[in-house]
C-alpha atoms as a PDB file:
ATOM      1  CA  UNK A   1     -44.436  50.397 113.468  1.00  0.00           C
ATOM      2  CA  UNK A   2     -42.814  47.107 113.882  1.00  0.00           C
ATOM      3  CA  UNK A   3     -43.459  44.550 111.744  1.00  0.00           C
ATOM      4  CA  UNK A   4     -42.648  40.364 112.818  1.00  0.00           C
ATOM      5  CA  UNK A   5     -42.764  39.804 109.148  1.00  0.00           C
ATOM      6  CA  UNK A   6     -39.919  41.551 108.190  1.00  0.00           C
ATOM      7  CA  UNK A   7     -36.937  39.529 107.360  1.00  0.00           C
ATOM      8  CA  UNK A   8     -33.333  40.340 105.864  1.00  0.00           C
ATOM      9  CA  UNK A   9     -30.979  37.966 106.141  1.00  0.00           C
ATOM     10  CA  UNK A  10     -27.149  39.348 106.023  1.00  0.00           C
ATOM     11  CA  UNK A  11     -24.548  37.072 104.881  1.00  0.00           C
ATOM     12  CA  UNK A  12     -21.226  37.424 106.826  1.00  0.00           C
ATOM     13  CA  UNK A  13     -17.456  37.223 106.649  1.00  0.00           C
ATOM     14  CA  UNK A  14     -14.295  36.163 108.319  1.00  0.00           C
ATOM     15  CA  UNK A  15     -12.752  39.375 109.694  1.00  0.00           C
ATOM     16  CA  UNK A  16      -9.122  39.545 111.143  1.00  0.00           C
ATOM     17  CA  UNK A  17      -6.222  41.825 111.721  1.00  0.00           C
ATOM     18  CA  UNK A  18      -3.521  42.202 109.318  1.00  0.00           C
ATOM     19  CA  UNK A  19      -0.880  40.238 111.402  1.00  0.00           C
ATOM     20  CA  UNK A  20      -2.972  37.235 111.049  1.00  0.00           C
ATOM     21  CA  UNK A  21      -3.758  37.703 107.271  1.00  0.00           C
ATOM     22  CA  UNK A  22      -2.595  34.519 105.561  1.00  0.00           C
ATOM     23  CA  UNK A  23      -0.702  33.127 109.077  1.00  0.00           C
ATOM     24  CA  UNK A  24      -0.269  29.057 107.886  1.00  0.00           C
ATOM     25  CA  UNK A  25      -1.656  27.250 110.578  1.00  0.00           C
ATOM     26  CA  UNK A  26       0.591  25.428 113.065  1.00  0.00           C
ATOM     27  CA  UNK A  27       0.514  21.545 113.440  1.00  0.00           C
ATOM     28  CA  UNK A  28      -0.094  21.477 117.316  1.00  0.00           C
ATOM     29  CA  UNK A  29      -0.927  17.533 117.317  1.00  0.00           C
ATOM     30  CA  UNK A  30       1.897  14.878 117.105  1.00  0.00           C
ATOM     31  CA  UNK A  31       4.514  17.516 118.069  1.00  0.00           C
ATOM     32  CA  UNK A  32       7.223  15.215 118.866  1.00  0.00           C
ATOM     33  CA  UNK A  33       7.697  14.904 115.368  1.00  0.00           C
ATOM     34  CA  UNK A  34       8.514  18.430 114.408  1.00  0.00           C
ATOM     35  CA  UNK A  35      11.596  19.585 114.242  1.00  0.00           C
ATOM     36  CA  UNK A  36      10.725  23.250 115.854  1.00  0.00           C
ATOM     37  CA  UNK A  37      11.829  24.598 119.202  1.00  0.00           C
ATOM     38  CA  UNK A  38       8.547  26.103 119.446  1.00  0.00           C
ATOM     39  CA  UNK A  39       5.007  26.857 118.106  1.00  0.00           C
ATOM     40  CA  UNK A  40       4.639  30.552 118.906  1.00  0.00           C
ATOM     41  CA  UNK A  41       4.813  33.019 115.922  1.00  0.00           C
ATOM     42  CA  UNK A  42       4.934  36.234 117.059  1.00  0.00           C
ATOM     43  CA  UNK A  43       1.488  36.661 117.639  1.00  0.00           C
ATOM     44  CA  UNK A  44       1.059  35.614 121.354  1.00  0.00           C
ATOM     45  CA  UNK A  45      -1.410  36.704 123.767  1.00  0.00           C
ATOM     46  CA  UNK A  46      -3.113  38.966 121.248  1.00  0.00           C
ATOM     47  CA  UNK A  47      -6.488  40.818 121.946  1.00  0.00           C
ATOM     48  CA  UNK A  48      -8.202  42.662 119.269  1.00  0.00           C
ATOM     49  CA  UNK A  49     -11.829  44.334 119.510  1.00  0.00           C
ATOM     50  CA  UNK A  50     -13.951  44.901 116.840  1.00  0.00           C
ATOM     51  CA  UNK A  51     -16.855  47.149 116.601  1.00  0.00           C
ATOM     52  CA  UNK A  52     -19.194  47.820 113.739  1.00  0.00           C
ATOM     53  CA  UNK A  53     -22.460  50.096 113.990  1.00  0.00           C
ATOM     54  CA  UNK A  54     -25.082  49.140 112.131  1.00  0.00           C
ATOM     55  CA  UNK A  55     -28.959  50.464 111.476  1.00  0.00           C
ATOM     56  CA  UNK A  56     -32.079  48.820 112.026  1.00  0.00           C
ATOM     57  CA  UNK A  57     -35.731  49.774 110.539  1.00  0.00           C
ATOM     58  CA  UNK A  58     -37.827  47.597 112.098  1.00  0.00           C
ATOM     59  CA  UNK A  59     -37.014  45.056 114.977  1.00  0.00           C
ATOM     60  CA  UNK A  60     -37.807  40.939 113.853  1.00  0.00           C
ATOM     61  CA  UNK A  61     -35.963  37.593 115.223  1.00  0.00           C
ATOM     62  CA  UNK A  62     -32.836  38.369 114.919  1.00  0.00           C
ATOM     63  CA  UNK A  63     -29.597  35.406 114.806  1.00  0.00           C
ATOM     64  CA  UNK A  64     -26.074  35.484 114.552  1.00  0.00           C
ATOM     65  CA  UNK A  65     -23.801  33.116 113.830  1.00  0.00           C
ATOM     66  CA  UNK A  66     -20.068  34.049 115.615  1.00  0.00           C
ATOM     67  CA  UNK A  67     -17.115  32.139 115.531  1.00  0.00           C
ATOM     68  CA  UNK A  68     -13.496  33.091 116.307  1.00  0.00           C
ATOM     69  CA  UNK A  69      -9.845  31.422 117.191  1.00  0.00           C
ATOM     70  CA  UNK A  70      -8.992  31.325 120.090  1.00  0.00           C
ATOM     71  CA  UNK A  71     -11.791  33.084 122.298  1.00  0.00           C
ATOM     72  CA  UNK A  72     -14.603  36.313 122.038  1.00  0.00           C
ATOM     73  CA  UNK A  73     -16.904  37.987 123.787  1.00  0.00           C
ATOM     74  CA  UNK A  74     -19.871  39.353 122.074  1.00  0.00           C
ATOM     75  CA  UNK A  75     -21.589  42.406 123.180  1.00  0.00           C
ATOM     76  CA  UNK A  76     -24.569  44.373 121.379  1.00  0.00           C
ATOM     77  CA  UNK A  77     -25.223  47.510 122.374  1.00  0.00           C
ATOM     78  CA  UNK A  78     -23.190  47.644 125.944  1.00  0.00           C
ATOM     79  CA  UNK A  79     -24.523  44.376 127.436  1.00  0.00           C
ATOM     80  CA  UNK A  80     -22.826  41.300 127.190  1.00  0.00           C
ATOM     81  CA  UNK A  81     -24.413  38.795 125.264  1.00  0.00           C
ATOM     82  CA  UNK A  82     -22.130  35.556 125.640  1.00  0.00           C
ATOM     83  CA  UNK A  83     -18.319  34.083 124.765  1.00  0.00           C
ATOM     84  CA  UNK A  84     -17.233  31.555 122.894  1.00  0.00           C
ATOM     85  CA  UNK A  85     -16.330  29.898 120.567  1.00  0.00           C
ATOM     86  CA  UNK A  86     -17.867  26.405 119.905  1.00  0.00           C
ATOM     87  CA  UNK A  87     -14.458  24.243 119.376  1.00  0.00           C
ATOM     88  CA  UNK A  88     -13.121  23.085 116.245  1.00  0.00           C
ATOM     89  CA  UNK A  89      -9.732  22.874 114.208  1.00  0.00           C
ATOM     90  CA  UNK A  90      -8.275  25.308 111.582  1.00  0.00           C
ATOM     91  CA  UNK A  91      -9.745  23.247 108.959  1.00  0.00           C
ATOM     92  CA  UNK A  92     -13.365  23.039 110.193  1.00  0.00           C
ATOM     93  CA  UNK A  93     -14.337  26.065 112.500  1.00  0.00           C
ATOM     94  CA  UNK A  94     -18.013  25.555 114.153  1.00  0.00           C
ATOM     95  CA  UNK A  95     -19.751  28.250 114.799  1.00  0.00           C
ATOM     96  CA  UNK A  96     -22.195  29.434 117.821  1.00  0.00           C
ATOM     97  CA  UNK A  97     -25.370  30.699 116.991  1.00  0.00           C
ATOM     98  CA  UNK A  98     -27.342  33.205 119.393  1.00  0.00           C
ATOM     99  CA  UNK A  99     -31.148  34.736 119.478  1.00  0.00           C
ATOM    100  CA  UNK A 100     -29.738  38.469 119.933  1.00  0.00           C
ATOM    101  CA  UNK A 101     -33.155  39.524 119.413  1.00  0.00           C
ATOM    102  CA  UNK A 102     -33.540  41.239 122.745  1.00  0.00           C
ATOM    103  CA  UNK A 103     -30.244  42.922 122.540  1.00  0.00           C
ATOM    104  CA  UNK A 104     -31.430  45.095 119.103  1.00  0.00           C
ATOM    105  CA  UNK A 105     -33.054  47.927 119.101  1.00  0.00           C
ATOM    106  CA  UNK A 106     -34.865  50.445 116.450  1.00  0.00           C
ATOM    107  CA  UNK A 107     -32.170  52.861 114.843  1.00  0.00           C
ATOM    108  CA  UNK A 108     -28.420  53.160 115.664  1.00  0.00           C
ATOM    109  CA  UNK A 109     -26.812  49.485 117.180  1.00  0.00           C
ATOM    110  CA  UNK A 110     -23.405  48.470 118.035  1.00  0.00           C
ATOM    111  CA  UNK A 111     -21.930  45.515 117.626  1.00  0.00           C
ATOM    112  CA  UNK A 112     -18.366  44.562 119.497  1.00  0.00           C
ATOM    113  CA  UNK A 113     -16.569  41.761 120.282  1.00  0.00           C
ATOM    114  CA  UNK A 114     -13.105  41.371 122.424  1.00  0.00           C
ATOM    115  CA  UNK A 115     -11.186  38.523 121.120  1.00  0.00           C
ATOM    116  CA  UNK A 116      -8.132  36.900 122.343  1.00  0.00           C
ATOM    117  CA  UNK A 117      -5.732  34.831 120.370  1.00  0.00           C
ATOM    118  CA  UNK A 118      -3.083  32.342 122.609  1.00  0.00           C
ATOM    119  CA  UNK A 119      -0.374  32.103 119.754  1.00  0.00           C
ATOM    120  CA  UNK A 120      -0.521  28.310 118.721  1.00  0.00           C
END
């Protein structure tokens, strides 16, 4: 039995790799002023996926809130929801929200997202 009045709200987290764990952010503005050759660390052209299953009781409006630097693609369950992100600086991400709703089901759920990350 479904009930609309059912309502958990989950409160989430930044998630990364461990070759980005505590990477210092690169000035990329005013970069005739450094005294670098380049900007890249190491990290270029990197794509990571993530993928988390999660249960569901009951089926209510359902919201999340996704971010990432440089670029994702969210997908719930095998379909393709959208990509993103919303743009912003190291210092103040935004973040795009999304009725996923439609894309969550009763019982077992997936939740993946390919992300890409240019190396600046």
């Amino acid at each position: 039995m479904k009930s609309d009045s059912y309502s958990k709200e989950i409160n989430g987290y930044w998630i990364t790799d461990g070759q980005f764990y505590n990477l210092k952010p690169e000035n990329v503005f005013c970069r005739q002023f450094e005294k670098r050759e380049h900007f890249l660390n190491g990290n270029e052209n990197a794509h990571i996926l993530f993928r988390k299953m999660f249960q569901v009781d009951a089926v209510g409006k359902t919201h999340i809130k996704i971010s990432a630097d440089d670029y994702y693609k969210l997908y719930i369950n095998g379909e393709f929801v959208r990509e993103g992100p919303a743009a912003g600086y190291y210092w103040n991400y935004y973040y795009d929200e999304e009725d996923i709703t439609k894309y969550i089901k009763e019982g077992e759920n997936c939740i993946a997202v390919h992300t890409y990350y240019q190396g600046l």
